[in-house]
C-alpha atoms as a PDB file:
ATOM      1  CA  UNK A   1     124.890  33.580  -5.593  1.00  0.00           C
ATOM      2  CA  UNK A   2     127.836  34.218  -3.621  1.00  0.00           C
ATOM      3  CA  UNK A   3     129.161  30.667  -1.930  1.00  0.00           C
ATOM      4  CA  UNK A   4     132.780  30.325  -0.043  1.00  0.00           C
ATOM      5  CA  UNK A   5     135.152  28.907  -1.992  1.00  0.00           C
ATOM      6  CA  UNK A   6     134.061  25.161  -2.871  1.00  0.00           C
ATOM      7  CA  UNK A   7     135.896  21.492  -1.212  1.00  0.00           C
ATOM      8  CA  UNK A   8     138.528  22.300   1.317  1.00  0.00           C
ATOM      9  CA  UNK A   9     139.387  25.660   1.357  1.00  0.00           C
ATOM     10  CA  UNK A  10     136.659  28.410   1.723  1.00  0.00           C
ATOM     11  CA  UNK A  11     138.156  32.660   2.217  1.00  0.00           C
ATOM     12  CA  UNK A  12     136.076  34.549   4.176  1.00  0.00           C
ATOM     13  CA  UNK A  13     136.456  38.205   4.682  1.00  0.00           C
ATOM     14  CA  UNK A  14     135.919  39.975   8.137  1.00  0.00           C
ATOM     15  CA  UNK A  15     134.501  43.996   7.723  1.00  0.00           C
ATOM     16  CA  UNK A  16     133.455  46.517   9.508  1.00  0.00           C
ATOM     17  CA  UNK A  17     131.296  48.463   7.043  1.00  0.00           C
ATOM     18  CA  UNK A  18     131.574  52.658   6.077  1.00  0.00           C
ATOM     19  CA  UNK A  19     128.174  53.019   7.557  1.00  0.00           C
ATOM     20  CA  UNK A  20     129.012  51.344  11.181  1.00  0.00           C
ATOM     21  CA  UNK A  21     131.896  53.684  11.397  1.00  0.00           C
ATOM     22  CA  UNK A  22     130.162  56.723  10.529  1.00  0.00           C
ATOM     23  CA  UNK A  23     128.055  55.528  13.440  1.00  0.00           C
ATOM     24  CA  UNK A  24     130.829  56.161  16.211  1.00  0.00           C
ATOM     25  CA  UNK A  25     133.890  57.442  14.497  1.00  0.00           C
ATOM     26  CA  UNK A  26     137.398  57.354  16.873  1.00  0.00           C
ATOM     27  CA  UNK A  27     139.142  60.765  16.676  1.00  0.00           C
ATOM     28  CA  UNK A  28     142.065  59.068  17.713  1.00  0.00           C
ATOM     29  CA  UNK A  29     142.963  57.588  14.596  1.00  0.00           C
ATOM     30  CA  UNK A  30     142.530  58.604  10.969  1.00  0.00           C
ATOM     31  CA  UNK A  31     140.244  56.067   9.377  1.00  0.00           C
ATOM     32  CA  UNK A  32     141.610  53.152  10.983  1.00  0.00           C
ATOM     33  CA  UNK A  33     144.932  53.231  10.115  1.00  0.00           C
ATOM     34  CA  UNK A  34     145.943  53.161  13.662  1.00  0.00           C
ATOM     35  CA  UNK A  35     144.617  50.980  16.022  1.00  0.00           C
ATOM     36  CA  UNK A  36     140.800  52.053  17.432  1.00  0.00           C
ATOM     37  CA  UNK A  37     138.073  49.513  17.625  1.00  0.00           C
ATOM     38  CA  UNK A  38     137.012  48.747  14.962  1.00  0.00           C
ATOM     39  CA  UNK A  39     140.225  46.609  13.302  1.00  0.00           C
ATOM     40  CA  UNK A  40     140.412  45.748  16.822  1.00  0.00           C
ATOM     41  CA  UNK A  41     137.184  43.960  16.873  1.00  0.00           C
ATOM     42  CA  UNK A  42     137.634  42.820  13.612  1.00  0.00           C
ATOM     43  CA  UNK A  43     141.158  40.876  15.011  1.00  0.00           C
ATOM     44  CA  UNK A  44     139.726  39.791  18.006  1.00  0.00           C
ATOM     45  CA  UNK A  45     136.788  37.950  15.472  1.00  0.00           C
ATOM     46  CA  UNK A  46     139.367  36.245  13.524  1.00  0.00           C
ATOM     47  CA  UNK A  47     141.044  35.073  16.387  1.00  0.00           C
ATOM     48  CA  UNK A  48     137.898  33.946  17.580  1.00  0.00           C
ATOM     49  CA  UNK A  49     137.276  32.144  14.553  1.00  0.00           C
ATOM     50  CA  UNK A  50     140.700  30.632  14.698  1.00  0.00           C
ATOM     51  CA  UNK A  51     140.395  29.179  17.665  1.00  0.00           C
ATOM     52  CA  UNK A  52     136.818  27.346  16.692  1.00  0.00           C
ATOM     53  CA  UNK A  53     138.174  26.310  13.761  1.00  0.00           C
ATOM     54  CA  UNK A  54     141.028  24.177  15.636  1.00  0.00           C
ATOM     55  CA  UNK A  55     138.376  22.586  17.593  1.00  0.00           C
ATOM     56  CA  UNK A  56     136.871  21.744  14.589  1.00  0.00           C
ATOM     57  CA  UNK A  57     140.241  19.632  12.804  1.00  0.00           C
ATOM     58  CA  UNK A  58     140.576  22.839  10.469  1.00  0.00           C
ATOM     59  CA  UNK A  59     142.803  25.279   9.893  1.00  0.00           C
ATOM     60  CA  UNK A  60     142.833  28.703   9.695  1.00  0.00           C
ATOM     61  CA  UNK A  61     145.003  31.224   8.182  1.00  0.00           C
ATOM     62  CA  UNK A  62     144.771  35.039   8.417  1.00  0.00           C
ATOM     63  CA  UNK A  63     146.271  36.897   5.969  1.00  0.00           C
ATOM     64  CA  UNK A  64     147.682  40.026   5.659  1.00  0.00           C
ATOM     65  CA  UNK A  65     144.594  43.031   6.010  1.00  0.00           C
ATOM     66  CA  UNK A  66     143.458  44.969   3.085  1.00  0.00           C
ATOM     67  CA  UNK A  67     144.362  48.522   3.521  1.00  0.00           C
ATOM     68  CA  UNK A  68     142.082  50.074   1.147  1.00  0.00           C
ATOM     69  CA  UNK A  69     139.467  48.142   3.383  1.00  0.00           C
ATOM     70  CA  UNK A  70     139.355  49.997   6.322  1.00  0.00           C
ATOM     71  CA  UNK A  71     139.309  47.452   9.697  1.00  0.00           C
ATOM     72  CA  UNK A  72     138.930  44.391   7.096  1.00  0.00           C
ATOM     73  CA  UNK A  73     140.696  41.423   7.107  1.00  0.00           C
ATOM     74  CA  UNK A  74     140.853  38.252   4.736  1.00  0.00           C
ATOM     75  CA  UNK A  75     140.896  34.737   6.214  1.00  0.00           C
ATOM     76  CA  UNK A  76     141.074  31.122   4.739  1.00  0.00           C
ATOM     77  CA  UNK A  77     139.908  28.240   6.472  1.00  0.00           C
ATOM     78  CA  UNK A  78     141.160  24.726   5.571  1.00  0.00           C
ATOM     79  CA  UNK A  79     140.588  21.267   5.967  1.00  0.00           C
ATOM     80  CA  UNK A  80     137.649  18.437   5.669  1.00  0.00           C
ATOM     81  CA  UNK A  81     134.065  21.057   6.470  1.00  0.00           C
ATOM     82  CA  UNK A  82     135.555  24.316   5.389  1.00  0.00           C
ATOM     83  CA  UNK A  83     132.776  25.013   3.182  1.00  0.00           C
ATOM     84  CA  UNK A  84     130.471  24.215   5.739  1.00  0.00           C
ATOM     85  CA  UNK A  85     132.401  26.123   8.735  1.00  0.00           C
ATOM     86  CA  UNK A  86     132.488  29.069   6.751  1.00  0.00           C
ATOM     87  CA  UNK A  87     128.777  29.142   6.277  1.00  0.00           C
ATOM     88  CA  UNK A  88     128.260  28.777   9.508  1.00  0.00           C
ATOM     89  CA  UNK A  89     129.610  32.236   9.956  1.00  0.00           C
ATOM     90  CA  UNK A  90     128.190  34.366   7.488  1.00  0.00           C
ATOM     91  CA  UNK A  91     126.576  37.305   8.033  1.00  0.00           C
ATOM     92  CA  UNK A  92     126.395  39.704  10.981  1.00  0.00           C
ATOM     93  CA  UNK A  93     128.167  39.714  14.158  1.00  0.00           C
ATOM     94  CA  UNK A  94     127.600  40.561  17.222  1.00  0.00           C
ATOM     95  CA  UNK A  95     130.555  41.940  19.923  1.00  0.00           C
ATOM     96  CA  UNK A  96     129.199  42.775  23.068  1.00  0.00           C
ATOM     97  CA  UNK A  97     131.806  45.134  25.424  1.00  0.00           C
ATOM     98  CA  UNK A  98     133.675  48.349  26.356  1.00  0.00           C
ATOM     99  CA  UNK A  99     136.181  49.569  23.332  1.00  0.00           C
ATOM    100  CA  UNK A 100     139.517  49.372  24.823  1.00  0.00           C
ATOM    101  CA  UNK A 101     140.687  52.067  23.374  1.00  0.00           C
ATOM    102  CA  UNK A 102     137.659  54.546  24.443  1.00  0.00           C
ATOM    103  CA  UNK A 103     136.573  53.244  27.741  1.00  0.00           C
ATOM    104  CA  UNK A 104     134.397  56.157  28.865  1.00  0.00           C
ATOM    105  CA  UNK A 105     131.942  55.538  25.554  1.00  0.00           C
ATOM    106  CA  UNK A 106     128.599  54.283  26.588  1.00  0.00           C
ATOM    107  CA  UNK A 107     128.058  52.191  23.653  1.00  0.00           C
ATOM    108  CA  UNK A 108     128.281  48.136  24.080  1.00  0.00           C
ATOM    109  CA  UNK A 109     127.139  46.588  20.851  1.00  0.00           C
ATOM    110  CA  UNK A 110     129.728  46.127  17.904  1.00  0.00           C
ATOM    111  CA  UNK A 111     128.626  44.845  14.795  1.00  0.00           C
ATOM    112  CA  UNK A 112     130.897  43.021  12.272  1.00  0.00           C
ATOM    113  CA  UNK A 113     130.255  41.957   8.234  1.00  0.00           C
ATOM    114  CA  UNK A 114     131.305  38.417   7.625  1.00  0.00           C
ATOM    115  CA  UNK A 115     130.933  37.714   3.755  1.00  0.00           C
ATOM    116  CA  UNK A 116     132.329  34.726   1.509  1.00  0.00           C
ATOM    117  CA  UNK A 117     134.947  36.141  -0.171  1.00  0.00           C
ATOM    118  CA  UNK A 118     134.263  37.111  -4.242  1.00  0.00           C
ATOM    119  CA  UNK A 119     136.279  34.999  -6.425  1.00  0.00           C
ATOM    120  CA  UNK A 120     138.159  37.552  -9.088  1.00  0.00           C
ATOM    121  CA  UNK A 121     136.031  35.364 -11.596  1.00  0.00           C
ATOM    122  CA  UNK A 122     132.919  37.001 -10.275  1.00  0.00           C
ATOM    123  CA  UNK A 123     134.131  40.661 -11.113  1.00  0.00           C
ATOM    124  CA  UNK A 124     133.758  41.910 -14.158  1.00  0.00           C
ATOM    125  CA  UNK A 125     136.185  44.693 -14.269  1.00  0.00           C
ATOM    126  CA  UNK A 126     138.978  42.329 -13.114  1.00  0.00           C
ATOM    127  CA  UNK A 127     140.958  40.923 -16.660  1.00  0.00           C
ATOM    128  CA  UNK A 128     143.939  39.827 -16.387  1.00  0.00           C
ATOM    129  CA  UNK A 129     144.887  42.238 -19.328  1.00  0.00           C
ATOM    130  CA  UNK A 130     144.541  45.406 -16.295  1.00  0.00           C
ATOM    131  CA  UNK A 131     146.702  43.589 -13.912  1.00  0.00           C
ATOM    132  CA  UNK A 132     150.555  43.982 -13.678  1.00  0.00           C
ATOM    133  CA  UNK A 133     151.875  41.574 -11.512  1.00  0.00           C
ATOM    134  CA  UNK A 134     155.356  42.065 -10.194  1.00  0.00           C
ATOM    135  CA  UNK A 135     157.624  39.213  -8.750  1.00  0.00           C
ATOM    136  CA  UNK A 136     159.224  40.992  -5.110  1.00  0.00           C
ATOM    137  CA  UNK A 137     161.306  39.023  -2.290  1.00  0.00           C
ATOM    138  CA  UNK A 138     159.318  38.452   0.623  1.00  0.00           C
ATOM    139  CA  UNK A 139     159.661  40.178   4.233  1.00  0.00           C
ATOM    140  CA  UNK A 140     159.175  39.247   7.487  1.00  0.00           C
ATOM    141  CA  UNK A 141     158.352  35.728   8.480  1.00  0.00           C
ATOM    142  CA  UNK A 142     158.084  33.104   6.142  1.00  0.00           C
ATOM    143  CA  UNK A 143     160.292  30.595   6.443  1.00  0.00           C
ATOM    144  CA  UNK A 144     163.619  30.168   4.791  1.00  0.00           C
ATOM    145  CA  UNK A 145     162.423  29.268   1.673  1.00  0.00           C
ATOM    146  CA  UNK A 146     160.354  32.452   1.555  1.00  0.00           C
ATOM    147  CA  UNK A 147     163.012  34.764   2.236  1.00  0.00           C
ATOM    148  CA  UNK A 148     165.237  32.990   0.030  1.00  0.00           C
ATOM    149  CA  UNK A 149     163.609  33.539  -3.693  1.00  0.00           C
ATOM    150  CA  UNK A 150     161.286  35.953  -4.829  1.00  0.00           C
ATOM    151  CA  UNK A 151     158.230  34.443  -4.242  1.00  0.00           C
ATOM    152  CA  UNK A 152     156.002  37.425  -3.593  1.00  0.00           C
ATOM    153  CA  UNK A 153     153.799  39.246  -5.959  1.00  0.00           C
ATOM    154  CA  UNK A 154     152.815  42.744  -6.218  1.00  0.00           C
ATOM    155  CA  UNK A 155     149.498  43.220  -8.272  1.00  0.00           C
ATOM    156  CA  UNK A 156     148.352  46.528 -10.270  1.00  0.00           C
ATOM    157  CA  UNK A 157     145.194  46.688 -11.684  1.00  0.00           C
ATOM    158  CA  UNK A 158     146.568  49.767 -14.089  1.00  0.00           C
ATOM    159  CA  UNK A 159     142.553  50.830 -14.708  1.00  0.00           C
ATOM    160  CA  UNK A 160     142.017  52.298 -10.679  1.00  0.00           C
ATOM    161  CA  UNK A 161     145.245  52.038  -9.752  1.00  0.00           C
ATOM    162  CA  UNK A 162     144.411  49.612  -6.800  1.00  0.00           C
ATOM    163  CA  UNK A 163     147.626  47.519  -5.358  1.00  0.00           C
ATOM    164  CA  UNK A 164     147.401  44.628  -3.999  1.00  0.00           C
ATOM    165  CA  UNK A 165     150.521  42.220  -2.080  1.00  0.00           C
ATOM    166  CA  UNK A 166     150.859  38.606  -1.651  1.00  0.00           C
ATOM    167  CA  UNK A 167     153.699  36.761   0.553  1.00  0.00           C
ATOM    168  CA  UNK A 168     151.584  34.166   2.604  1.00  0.00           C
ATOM    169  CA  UNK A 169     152.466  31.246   0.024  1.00  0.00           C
ATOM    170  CA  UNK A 170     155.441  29.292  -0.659  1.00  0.00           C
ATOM    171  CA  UNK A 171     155.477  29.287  -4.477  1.00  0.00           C
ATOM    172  CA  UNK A 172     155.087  32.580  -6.613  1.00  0.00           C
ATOM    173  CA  UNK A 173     152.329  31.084  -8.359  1.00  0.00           C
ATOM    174  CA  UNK A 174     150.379  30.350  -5.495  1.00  0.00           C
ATOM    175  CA  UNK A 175     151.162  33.935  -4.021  1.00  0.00           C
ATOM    176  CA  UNK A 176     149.945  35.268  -7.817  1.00  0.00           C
ATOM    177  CA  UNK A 177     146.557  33.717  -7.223  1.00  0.00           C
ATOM    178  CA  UNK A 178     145.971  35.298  -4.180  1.00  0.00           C
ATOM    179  CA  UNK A 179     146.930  38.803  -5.303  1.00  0.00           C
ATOM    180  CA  UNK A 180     144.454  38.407  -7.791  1.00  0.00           C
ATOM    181  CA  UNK A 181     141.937  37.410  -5.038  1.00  0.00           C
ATOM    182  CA  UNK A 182     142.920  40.596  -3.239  1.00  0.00           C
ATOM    183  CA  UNK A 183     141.948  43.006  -5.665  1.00  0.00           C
ATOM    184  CA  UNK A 184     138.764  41.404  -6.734  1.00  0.00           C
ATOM    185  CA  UNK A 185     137.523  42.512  -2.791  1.00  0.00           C
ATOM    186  CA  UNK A 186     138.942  45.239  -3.121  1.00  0.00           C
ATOM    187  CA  UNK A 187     137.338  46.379  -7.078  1.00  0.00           C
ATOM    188  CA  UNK A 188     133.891  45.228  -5.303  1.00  0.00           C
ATOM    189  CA  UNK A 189     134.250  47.804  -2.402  1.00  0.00           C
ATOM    190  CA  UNK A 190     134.550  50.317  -4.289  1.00  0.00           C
ATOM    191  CA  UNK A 191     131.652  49.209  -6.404  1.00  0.00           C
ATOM    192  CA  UNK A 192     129.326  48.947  -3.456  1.00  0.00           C
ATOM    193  CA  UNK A 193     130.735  52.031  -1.800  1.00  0.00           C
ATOM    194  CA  UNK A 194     130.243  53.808  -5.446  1.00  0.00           C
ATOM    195  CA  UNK A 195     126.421  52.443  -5.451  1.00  0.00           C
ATOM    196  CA  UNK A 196     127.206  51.389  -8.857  1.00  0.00           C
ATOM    197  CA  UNK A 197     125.499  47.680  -8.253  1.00  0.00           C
ATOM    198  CA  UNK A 198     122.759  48.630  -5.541  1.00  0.00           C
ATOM    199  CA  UNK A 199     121.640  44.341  -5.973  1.00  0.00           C
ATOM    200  CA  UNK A 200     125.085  43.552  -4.328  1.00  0.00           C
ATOM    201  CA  UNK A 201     125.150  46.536  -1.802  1.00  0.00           C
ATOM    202  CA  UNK A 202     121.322  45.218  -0.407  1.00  0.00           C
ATOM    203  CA  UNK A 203     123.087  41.592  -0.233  1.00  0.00           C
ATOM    204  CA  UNK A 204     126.492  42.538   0.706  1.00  0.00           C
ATOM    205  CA  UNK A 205     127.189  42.057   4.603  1.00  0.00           C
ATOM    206  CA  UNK A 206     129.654  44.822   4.639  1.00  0.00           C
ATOM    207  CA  UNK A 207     126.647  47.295   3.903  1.00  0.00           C
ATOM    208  CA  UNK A 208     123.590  45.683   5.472  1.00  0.00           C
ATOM    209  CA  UNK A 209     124.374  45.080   9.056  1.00  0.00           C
ATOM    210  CA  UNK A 210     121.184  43.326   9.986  1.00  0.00           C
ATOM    211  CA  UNK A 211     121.577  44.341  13.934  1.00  0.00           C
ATOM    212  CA  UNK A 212     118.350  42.314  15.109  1.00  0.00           C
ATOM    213  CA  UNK A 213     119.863  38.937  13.117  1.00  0.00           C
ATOM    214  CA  UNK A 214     123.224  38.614  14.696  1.00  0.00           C
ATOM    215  CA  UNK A 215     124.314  34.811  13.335  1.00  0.00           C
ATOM    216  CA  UNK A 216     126.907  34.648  16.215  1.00  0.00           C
ATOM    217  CA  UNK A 217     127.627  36.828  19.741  1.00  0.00           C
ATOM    218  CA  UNK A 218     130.410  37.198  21.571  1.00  0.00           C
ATOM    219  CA  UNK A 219     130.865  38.637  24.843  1.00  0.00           C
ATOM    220  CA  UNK A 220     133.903  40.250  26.892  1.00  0.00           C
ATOM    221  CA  UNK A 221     137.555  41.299  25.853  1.00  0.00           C
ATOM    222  CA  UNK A 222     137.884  37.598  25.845  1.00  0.00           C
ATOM    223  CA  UNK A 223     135.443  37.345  23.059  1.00  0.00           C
ATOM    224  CA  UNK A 224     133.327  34.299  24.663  1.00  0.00           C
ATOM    225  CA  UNK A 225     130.619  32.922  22.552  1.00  0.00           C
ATOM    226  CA  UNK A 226     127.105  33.380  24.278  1.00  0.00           C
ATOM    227  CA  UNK A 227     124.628  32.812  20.495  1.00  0.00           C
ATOM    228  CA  UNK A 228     124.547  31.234  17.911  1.00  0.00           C
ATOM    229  CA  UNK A 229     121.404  31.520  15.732  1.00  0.00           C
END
């Protein structure tokens, strides 16, 4: 079974499935690479959760999205409870509103996956062997220590071809780890996706958007919380 990550640090990662944008695709933007609102919803979620999370003592750090997962983001909450927080929140969610960026379209209801995220342990086709991991100097903010030494890492898995970055940690090590992490979501996407494990793709959140069984609503541009199951 699939738990967040155990003591006081749990990685959750925020999706909207294929299937949900199939449902209402935006013309404006070529599979989410711009903004539409989708990613948007997915943002305004981890903001959401951000914000809950300080209430709660925690912290919570968003890091940088995943690309090759369209409108999906990776957060990691920290702190005494993380675990437990995190649990709290997964499954699917509920956004109730107007898109922002298509304000004539009728529909109201915006579902998001919220899944623990897979440790690269729990992959199978991620070795170590596969992955070429590349040392890189960091950009944008950071810090001066950051910026200063080459403490972000570029990983290859050479088997797919998948790249993943990491520049959210202070040490290269640190920054290595989660690299790996990245790729091990992003090698089970394309599993699911591929129907190659159709066990996971009936548990995973990012495919089975149970809209009757929303754990958590929110309502409004504002994203207030009106449920909580």
């Amino acid at each position: 079974m699939l738990t967040p990550t155990a003591g006081r640090h749990a990685f959750l990662s925020l999706s909207c499935a294929r299937g949900e944008w199939s449902r209402s695709p935006c013309r404006a933007c070529s599979w989410c690479r711009r903004p539409c609102v989708f990613r948007w919803v997915v943002g305004q979620l981890a903001q959401a959760y951000a914000k809950e999370a300080a209430q709660a003592g925690l912290s919570c750090e968003l890091l940088d999205a995943m690309e090759e997962l369209p409108a999906s983001l990776l957060i990691r909450i920290k702190g005494a409870g993380a675990s437990a927080f995190a649990r709290d929140r997964i499954g699917t969610v509920l956004w109730v509103g107007t898109s922002p960026f298509r304000p004539r379209h009728k529909r109201r209801n915006w579902f998001v996956g919220v899944a623990p995220a897979l440790l690269p342990e729990q992959v199978p086709d991620l070795r170590d062997a596969d992955i070429d991991f590349q040392a890189m100097r960091s950009s944008g903010p950071g810090g001066q220590h950051v910026n200063k030494t080459d403490s972000a890492v570029r990983a290859t898995h050479r088997p797919t071809g998948l790249v993943a970055t990491a520049q959210e940690q202070r040490s290269q090590h640190a920054n290595r780890k989660l690299a790996k992490l990245k790729l091990a979501m992003m090698l089970e996407q394309r599993r699911v996706a591929a129907g190659e494990d159709m066990q996971r793709e009936q548990w995973s959140v990012h495919q089975q958007l149970e809209r009757g069984n929303a754990v958590r609503t929110y309502e409004g541009t504002r994203f207030k919380l009106k449920r909580v199951r």
